[in-house]
C-alpha atoms as a PDB file:
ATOM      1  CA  UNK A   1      93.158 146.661  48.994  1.00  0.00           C
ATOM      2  CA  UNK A   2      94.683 149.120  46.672  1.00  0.00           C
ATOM      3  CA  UNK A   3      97.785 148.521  44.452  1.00  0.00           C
ATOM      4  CA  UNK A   4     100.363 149.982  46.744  1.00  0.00           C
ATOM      5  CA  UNK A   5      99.158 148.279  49.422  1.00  0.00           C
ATOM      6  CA  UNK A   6     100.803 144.725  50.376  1.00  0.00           C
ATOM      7  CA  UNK A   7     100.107 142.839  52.962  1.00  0.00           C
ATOM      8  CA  UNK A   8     103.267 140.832  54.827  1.00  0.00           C
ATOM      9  CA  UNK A   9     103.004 137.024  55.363  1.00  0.00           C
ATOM     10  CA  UNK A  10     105.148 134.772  56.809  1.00  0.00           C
ATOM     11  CA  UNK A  11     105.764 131.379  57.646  1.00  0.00           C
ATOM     12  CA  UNK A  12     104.138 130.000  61.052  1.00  0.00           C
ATOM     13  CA  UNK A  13     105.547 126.805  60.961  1.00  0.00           C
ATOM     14  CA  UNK A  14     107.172 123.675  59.396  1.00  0.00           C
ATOM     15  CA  UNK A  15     106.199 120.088  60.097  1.00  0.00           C
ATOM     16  CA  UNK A  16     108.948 117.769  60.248  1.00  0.00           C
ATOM     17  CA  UNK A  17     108.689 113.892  60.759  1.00  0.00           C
ATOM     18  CA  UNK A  18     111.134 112.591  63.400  1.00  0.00           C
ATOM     19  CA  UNK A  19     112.160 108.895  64.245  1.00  0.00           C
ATOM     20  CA  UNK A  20     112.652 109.650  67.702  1.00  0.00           C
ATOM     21  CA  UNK A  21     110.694 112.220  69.136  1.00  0.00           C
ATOM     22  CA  UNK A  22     112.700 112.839  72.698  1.00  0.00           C
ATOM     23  CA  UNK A  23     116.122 112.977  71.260  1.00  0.00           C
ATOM     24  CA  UNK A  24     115.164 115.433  68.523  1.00  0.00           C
ATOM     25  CA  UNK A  25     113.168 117.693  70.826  1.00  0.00           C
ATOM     26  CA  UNK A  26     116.396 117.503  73.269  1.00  0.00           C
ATOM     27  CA  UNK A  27     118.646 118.175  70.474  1.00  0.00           C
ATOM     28  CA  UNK A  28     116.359 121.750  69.567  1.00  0.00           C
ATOM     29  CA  UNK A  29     116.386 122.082  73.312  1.00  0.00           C
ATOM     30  CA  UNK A  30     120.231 122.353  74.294  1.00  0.00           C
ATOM     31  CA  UNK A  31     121.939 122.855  70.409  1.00  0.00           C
ATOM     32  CA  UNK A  32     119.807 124.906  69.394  1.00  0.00           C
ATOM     33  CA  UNK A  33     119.076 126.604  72.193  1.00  0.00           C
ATOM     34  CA  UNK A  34     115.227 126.689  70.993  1.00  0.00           C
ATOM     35  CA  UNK A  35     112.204 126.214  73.367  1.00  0.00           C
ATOM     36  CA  UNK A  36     109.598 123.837  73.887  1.00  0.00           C
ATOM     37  CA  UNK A  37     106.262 125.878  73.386  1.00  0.00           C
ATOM     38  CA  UNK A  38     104.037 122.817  72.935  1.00  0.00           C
ATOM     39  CA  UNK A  39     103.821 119.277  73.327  1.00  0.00           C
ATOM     40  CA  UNK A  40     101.017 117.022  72.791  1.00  0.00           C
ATOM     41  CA  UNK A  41     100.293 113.440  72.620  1.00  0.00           C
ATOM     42  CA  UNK A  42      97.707 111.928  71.232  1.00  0.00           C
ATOM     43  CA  UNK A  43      96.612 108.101  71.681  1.00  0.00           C
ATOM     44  CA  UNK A  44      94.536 107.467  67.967  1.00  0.00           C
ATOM     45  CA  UNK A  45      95.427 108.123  64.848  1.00  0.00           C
ATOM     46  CA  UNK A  46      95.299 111.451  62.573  1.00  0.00           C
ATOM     47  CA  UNK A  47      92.985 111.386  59.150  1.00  0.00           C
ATOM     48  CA  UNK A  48      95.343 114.351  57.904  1.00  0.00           C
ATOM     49  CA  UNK A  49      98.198 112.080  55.740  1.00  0.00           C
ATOM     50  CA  UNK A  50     100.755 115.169  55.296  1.00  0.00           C
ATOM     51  CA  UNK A  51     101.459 113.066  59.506  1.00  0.00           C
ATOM     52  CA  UNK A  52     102.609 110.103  58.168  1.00  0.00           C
ATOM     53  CA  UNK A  53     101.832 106.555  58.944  1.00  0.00           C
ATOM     54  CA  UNK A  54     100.580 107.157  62.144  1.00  0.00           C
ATOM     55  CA  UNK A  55      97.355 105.048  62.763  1.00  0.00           C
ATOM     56  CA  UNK A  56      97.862 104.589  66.229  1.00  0.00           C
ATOM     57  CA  UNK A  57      99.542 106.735  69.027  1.00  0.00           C
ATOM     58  CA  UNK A  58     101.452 109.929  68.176  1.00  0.00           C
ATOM     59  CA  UNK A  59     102.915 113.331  69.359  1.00  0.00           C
ATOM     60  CA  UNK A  60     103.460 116.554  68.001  1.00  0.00           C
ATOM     61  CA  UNK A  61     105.972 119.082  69.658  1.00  0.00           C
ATOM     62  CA  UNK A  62     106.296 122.378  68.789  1.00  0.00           C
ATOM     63  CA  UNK A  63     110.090 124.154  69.090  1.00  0.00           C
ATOM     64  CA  UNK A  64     111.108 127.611  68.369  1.00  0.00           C
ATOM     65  CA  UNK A  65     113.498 130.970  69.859  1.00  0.00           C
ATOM     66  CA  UNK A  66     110.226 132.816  70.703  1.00  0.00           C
ATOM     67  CA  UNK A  67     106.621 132.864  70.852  1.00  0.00           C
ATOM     68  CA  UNK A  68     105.288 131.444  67.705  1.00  0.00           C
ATOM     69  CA  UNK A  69     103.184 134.824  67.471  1.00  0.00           C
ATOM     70  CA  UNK A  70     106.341 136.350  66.507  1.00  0.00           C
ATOM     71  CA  UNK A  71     108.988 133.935  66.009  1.00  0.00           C
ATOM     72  CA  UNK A  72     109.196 131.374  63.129  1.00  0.00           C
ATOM     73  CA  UNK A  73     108.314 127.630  65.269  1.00  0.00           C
ATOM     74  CA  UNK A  74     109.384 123.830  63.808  1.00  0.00           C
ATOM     75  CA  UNK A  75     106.469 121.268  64.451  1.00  0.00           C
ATOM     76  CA  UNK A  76     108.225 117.910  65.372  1.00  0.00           C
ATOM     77  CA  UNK A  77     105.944 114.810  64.427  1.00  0.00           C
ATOM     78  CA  UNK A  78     106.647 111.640  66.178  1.00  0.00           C
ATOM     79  CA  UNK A  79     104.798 108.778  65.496  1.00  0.00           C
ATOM     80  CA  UNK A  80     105.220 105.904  67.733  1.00  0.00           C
ATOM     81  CA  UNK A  81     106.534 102.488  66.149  1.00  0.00           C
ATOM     82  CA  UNK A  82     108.274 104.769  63.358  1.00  0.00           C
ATOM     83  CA  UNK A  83     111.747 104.446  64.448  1.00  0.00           C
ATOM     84  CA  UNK A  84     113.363 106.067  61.196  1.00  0.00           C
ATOM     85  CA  UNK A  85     112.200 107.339  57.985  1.00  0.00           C
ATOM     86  CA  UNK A  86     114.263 106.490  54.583  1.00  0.00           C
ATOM     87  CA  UNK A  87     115.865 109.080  53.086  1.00  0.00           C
ATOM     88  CA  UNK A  88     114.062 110.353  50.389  1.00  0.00           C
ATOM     89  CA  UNK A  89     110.812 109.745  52.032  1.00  0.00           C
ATOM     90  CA  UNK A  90     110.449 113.094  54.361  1.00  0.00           C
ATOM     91  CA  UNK A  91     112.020 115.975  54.982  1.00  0.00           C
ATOM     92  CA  UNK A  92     116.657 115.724  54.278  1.00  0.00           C
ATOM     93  CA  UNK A  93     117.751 118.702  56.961  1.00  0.00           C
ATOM     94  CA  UNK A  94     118.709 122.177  57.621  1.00  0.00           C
ATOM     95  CA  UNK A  95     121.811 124.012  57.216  1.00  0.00           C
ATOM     96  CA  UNK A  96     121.659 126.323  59.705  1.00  0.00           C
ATOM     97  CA  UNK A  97     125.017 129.040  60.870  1.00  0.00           C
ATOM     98  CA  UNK A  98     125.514 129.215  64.274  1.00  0.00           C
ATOM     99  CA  UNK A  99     128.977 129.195  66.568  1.00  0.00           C
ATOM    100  CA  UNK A 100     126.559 128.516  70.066  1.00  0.00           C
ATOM    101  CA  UNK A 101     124.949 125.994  68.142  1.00  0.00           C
ATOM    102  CA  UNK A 102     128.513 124.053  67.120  1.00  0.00           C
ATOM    103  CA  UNK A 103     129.695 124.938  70.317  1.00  0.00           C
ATOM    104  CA  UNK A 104     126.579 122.995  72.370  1.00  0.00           C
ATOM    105  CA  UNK A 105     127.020 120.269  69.759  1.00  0.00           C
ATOM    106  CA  UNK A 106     130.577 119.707  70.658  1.00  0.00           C
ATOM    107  CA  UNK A 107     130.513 119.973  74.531  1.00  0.00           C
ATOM    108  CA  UNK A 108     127.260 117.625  74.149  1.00  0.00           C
ATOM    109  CA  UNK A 109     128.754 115.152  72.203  1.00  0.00           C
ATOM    110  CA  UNK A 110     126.589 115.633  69.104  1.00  0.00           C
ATOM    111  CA  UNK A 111     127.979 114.333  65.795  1.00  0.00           C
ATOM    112  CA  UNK A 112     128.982 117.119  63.495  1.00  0.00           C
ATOM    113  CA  UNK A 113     129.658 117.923  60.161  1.00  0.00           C
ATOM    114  CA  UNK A 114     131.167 120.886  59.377  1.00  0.00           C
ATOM    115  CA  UNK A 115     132.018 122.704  56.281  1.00  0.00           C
END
């Protein structure tokens, strides 16, 4: 590759551990207005330990506006018997701008916090 030549890279994904697997997918699903692409479950444990505790049954769900070909896609980790994770421990948030997004929240009856 020659010096003026650059190559673009994004992001594919971020994995994010979630206490409750339905109610966060549901939450992309109608706040965010994002779509399920993929959802797996799988009944034994995962050797890779970036998935958390998760020696027994767990799920991994995969959210996003688009195709993860071209759109940027959240990986949702569930793992069964993991009903919360303390804070500090895993992933804090986003911040994210969006008036649909508020709007869904409040005619959901999502908690908000706005700024």
């Amino acid at each position: 590759m020659g010096a003026l030549e650059m190559t673009l890279r994004r992001a594919l994904y971020f994995v994010f551990k979630v206490g409750d697997g339905s109610k966060t997918a549901t939450f992309h699903r109608d706040v965010l207005d994002m779509k399920i692409l993929l959802h797996t479950e799988f009944e034994e444990g995962c050797k890779a330990t970036c998935k958390g505790p998760n020696d027994g049954k767990w799920s991994k769900t995969r959210v996003g506006l688009g195709p993860e070909d071209d759109d940027f896609v959240a990986e949702l980790i569930y793992n069964y018997g993991v009903g919360e994770y303390r804070l500090g421990n895993d992933f804090l948030g986003l911040t994210l701008q969006s008036s649909q997004a508020v709007s869904n929240a409040k005619r959901l009856g999502w908690p908000l916090t706005e700024v």
